[in-house]
N, C-alpha and C. Protein backbone atom coordinates (compact mmCIF):
# COMPACT_ATOMS: atom_id res chain seq x y z
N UNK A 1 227.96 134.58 123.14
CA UNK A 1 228.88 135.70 123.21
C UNK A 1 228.16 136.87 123.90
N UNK A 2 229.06 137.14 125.23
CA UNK A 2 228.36 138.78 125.55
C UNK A 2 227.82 139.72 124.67
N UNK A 3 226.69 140.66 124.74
CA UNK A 3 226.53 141.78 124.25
C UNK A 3 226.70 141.73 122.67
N UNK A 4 225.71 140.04 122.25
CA UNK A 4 226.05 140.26 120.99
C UNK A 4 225.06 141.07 120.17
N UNK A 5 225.74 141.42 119.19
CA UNK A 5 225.12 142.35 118.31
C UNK A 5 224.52 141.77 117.01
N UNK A 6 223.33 141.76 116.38
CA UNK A 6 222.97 141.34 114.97
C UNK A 6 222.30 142.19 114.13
N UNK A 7 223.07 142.18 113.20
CA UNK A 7 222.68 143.23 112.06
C UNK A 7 221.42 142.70 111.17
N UNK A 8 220.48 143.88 111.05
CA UNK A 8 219.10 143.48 110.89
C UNK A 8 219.42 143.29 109.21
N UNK A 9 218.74 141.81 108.53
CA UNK A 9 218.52 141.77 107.17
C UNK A 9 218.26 142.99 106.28
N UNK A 10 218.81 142.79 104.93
CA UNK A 10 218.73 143.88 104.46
C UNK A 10 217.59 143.16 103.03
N UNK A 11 216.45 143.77 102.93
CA UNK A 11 216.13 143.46 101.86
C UNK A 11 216.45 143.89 100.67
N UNK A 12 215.99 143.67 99.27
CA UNK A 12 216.47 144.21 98.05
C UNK A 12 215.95 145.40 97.82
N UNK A 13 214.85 145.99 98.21
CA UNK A 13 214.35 147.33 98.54
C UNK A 13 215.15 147.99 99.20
N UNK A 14 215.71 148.04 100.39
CA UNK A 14 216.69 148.94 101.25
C UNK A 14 218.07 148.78 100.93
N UNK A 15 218.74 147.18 99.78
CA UNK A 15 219.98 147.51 99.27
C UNK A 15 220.23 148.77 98.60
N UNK A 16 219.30 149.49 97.82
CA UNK A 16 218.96 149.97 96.50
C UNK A 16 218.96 151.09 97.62
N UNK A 17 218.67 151.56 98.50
CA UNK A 17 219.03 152.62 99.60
C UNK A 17 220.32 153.28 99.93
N UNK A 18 220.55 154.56 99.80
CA UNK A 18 221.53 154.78 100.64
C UNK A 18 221.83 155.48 101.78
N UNK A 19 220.88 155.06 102.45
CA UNK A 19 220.72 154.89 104.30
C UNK A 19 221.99 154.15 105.07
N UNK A 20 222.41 154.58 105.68
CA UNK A 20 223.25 153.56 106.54
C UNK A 20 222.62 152.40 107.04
N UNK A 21 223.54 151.80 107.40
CA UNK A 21 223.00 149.75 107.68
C UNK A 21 222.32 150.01 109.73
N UNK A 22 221.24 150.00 109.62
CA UNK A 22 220.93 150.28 111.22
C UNK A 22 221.43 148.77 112.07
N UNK A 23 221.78 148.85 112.67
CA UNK A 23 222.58 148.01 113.71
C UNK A 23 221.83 148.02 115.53
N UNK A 24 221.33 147.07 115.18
CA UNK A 24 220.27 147.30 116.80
C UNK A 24 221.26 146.12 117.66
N UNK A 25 221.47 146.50 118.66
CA UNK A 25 221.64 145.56 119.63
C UNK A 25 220.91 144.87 119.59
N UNK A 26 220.93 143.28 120.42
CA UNK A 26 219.61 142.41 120.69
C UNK A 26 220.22 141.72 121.93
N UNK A 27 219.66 141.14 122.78
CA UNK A 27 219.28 140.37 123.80
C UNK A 27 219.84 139.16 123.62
N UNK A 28 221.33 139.17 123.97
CA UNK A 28 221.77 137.70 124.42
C UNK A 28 221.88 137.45 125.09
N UNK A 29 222.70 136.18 124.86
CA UNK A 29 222.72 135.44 126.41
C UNK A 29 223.09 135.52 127.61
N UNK A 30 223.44 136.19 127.53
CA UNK A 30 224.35 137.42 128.93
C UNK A 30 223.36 138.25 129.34
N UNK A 31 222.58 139.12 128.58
CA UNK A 31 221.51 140.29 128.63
C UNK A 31 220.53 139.12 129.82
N UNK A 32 220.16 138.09 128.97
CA UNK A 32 218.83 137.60 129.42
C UNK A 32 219.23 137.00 130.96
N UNK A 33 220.36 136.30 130.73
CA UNK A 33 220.68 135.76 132.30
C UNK A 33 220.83 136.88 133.33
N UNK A 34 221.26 137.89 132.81
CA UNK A 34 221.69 139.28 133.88
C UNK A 34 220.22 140.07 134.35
N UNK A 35 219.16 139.79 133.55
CA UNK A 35 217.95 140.56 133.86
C UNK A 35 217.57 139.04 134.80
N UNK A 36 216.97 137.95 134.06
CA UNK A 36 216.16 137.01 135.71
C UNK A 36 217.16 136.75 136.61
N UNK A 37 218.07 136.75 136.62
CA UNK A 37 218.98 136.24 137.87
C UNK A 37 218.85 137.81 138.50
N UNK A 38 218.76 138.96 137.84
CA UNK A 38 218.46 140.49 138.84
C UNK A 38 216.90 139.90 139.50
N UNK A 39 216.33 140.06 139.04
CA UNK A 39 214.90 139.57 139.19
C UNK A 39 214.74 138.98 140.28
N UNK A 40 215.29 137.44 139.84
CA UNK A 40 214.70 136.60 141.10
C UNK A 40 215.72 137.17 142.21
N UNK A 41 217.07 137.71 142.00
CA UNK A 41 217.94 138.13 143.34
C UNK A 41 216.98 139.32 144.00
N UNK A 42 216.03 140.28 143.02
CA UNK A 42 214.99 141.07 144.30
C UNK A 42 214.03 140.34 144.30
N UNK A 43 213.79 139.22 144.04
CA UNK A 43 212.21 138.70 144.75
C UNK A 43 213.12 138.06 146.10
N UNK A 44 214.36 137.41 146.16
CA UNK A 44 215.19 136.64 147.36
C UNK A 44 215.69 137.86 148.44
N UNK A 45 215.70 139.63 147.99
CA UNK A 45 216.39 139.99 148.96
C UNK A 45 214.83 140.48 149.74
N UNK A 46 213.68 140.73 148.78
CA UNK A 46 212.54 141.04 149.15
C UNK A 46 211.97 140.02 149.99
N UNK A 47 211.91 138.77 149.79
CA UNK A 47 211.09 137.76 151.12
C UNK A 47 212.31 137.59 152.07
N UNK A 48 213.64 137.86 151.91
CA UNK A 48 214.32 137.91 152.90
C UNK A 48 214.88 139.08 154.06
N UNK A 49 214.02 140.33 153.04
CA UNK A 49 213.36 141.38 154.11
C UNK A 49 212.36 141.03 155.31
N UNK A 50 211.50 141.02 154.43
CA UNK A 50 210.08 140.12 155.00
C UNK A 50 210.21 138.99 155.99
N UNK A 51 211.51 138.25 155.87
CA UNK A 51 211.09 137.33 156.74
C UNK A 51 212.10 137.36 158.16
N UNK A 52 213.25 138.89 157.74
CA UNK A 52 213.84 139.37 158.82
C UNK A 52 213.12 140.77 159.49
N UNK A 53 211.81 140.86 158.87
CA UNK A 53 211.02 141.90 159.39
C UNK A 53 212.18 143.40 158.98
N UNK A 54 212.42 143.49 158.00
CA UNK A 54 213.54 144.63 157.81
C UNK A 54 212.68 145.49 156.76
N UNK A 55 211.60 146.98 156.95
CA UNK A 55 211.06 147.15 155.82
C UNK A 55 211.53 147.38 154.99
N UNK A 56 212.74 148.22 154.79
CA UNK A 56 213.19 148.74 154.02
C UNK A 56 213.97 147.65 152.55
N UNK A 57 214.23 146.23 153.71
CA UNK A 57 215.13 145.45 153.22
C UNK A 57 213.76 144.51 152.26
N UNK A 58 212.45 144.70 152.63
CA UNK A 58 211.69 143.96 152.05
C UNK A 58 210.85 144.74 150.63
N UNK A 59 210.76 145.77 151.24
CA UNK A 59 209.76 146.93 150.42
C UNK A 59 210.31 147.12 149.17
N UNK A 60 212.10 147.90 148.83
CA UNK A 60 212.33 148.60 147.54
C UNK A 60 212.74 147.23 146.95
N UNK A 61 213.29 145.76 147.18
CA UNK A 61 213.43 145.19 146.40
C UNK A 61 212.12 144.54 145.41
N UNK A 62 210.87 144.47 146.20
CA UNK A 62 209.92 144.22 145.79
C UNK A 62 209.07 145.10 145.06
N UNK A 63 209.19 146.69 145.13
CA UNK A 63 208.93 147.49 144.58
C UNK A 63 209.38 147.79 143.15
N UNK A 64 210.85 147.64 142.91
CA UNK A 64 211.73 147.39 141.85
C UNK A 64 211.37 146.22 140.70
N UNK A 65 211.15 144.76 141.70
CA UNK A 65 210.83 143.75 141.01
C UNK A 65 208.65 144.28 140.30
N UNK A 66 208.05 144.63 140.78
CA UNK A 66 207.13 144.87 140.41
C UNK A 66 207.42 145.90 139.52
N UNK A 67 208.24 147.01 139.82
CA UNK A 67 208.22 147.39 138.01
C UNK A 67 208.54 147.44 136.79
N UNK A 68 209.66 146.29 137.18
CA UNK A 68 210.12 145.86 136.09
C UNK A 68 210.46 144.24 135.56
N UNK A 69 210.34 143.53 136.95
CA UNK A 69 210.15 142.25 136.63
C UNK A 69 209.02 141.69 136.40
N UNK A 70 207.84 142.10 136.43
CA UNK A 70 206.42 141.62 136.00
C UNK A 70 206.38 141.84 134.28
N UNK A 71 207.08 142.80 133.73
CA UNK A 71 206.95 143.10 132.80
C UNK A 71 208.14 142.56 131.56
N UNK A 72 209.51 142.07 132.76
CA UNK A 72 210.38 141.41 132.06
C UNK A 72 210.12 140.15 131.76
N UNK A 73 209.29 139.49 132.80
CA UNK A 73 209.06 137.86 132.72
C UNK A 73 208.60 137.55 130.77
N UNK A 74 207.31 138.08 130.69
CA UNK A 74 206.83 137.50 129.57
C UNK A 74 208.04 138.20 127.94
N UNK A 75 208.38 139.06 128.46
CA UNK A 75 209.33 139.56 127.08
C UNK A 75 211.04 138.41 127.70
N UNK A 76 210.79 138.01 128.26
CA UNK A 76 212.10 136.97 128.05
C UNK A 76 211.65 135.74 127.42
N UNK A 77 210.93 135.70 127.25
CA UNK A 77 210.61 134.50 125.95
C UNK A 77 210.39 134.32 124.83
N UNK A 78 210.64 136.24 124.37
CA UNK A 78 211.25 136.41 123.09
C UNK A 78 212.34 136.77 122.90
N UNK A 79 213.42 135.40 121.97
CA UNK A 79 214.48 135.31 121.76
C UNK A 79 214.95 136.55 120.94
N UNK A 80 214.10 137.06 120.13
CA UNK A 80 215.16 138.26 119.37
C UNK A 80 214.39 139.85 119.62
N UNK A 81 214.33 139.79 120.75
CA UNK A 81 213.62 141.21 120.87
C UNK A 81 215.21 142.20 121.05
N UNK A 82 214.83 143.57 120.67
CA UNK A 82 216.34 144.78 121.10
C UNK A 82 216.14 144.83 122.10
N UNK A 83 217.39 145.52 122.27
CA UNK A 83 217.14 145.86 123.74
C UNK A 83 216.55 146.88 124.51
N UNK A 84 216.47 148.10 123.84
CA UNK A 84 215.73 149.32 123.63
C UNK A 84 213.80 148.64 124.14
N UNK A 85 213.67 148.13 122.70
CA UNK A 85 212.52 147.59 123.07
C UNK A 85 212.33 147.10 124.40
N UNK A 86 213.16 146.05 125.26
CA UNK A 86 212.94 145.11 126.23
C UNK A 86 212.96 146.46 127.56
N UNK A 87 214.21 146.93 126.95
CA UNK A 87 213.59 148.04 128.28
C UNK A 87 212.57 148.54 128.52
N UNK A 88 212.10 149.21 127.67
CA UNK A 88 210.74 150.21 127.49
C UNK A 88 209.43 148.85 127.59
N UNK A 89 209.67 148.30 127.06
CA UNK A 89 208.57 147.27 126.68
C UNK A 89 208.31 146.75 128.35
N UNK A 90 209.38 145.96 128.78
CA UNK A 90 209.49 145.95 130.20
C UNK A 90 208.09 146.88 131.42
N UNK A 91 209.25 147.60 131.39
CA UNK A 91 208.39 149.12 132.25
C UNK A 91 207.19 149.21 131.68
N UNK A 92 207.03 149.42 130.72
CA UNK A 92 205.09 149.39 130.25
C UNK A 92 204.54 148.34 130.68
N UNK A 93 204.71 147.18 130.15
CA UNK A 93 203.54 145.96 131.08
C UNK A 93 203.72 146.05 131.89
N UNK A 94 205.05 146.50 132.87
CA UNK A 94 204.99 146.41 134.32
C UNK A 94 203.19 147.27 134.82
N UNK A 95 203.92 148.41 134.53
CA UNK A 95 203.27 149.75 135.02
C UNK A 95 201.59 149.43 134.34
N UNK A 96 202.01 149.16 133.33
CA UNK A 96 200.23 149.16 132.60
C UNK A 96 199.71 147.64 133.32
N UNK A 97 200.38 146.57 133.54
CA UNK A 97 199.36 145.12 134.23
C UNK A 97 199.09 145.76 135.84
N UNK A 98 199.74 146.82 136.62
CA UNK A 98 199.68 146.77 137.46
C UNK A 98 198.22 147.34 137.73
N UNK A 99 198.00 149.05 136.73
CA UNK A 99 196.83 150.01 136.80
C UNK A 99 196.02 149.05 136.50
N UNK A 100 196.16 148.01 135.25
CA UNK A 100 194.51 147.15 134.79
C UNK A 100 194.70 146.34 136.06
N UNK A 101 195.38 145.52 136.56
CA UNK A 101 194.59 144.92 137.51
C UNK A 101 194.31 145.64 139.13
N UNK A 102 194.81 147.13 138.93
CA UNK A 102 193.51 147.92 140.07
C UNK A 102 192.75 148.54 140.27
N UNK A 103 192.32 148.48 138.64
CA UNK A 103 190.83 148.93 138.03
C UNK A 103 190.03 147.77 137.92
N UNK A 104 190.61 146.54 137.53
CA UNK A 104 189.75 145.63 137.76
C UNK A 104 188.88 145.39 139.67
N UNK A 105 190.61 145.32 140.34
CA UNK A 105 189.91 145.27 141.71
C UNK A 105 189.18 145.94 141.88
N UNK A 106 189.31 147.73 141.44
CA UNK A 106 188.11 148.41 142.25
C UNK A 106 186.55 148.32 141.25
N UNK A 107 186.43 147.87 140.42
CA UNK A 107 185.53 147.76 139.27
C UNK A 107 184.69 146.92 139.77
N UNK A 108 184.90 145.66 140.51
CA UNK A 108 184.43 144.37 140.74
C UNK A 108 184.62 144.83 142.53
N UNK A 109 184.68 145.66 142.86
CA UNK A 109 184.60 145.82 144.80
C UNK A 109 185.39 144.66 145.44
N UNK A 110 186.47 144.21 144.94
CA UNK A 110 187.46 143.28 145.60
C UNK A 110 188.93 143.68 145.61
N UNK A 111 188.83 144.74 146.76
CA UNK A 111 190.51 144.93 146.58
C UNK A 111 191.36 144.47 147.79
N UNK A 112 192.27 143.59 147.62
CA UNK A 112 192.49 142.23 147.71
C UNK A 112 194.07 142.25 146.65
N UNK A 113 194.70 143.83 147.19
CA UNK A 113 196.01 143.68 146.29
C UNK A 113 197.27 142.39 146.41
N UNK A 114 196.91 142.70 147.75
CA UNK A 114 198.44 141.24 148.44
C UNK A 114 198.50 139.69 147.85
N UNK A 115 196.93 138.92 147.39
CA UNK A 115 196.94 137.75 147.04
C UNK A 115 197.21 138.18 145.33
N UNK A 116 196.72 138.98 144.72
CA UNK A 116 196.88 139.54 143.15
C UNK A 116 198.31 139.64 142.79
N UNK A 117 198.84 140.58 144.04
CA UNK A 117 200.28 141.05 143.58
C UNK A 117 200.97 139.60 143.83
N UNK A 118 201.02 138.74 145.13
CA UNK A 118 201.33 137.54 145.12
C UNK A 118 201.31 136.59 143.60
N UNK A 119 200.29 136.63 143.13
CA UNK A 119 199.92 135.88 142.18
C UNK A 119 200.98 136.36 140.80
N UNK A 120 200.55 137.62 140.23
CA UNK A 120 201.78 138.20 139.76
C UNK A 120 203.36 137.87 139.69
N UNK A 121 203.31 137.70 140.86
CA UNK A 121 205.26 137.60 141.31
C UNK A 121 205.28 136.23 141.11
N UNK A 122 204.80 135.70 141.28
CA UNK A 122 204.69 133.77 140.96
C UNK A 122 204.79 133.56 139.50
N UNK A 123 203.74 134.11 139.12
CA UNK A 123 204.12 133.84 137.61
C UNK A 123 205.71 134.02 137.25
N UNK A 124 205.75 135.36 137.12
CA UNK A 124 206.91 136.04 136.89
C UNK A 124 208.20 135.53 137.10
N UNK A 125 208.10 134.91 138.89
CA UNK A 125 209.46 134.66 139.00
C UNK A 125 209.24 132.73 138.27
N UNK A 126 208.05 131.88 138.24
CA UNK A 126 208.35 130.82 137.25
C UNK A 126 209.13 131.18 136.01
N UNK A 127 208.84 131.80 135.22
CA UNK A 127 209.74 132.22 134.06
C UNK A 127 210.33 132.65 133.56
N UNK A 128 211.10 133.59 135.32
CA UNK A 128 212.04 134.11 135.39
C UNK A 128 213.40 132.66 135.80
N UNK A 129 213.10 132.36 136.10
CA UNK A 129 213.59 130.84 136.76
C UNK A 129 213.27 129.81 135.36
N UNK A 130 212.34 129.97 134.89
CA UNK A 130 212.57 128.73 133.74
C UNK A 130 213.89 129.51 132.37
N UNK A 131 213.67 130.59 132.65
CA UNK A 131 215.05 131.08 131.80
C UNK A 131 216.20 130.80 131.92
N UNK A 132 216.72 131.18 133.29
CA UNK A 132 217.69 131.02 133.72
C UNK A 132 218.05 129.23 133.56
N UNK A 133 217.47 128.56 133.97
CA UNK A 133 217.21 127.18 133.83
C UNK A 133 218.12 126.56 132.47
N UNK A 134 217.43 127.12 131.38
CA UNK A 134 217.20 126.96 129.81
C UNK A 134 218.41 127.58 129.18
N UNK A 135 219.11 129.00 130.21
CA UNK A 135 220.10 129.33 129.49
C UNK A 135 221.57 128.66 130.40
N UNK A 136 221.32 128.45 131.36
CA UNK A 136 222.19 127.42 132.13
C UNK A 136 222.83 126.17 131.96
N UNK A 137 221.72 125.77 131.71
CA UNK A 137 221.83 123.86 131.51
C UNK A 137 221.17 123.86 130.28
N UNK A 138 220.18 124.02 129.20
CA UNK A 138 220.06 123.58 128.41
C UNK A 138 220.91 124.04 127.10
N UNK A 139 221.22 123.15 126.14
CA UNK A 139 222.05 123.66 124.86
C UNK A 139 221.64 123.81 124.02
N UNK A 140 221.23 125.07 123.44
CA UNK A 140 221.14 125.51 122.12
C UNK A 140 221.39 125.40 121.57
């Protein structure tokens, strides 16, 4: 079901509460297919910049996918993360794997971003693609 919603357990400690019932969105199956199918559609409009020599057509899709698809790949393989979280969570590994690995390059005198960032986007788009895969064709 689109945009489904699950209401977080209530233990016998917080029955005994009278807090309202917090209600987090979470990440279904719609959420997850709509983020890697975004994903891999800018890694496809990005090498299909690149391979029509178009910078503009190569640069912001790949720019986009680096800051937020490097960081979406590994949080799509947790099934009950919010969505709040996945956003934010997202953008941080993006942004934070990108600075550690160009402190590593310059730390170690090998900077050598193009085969790294390459390497990166490979991962990423594998399990951006094994998602889509899994929520496609396989049955839960």
């Amino acid at each position: 079901m689109p945009f489904a919603v699950k209401r977080r357990e209530m233990s016998s400690q917080s029955a005994n509460d009278s807090s309202p019932q917090s209600w987090e969105p979470r990440m279904g199956y719609f959420e997850r297919l709509l983020v890697s199918a975004s994903a891999l559609g800018l890694v496809f409009l990005g090498v299909a910049g690149a391979v029509l020599n178009v910078g503009a057509l190569r640069a912001i899709p790949l720019v986009l996918f680096a800051l937020v698809g490097f960081g979406a790949a590994p949080l799509q393989l947790v099934r009950s993360v919010s969505i709040a979280f996945f956003a934010a969570g997202s953008i941080a590994i993006s942004i934070s794997s990108l600075i550690l690995v160009s402190f590593v390059m310059a730390e170690v005198s090998w900077w050598h971003p193009r085969p790294v960032l390459i390497g990166l986007g490979v991962g990423a788009v594998v399990i951006h693609g094994m998602v889509v895969w899994s929520l496609l064709w396989d049955a839960d």
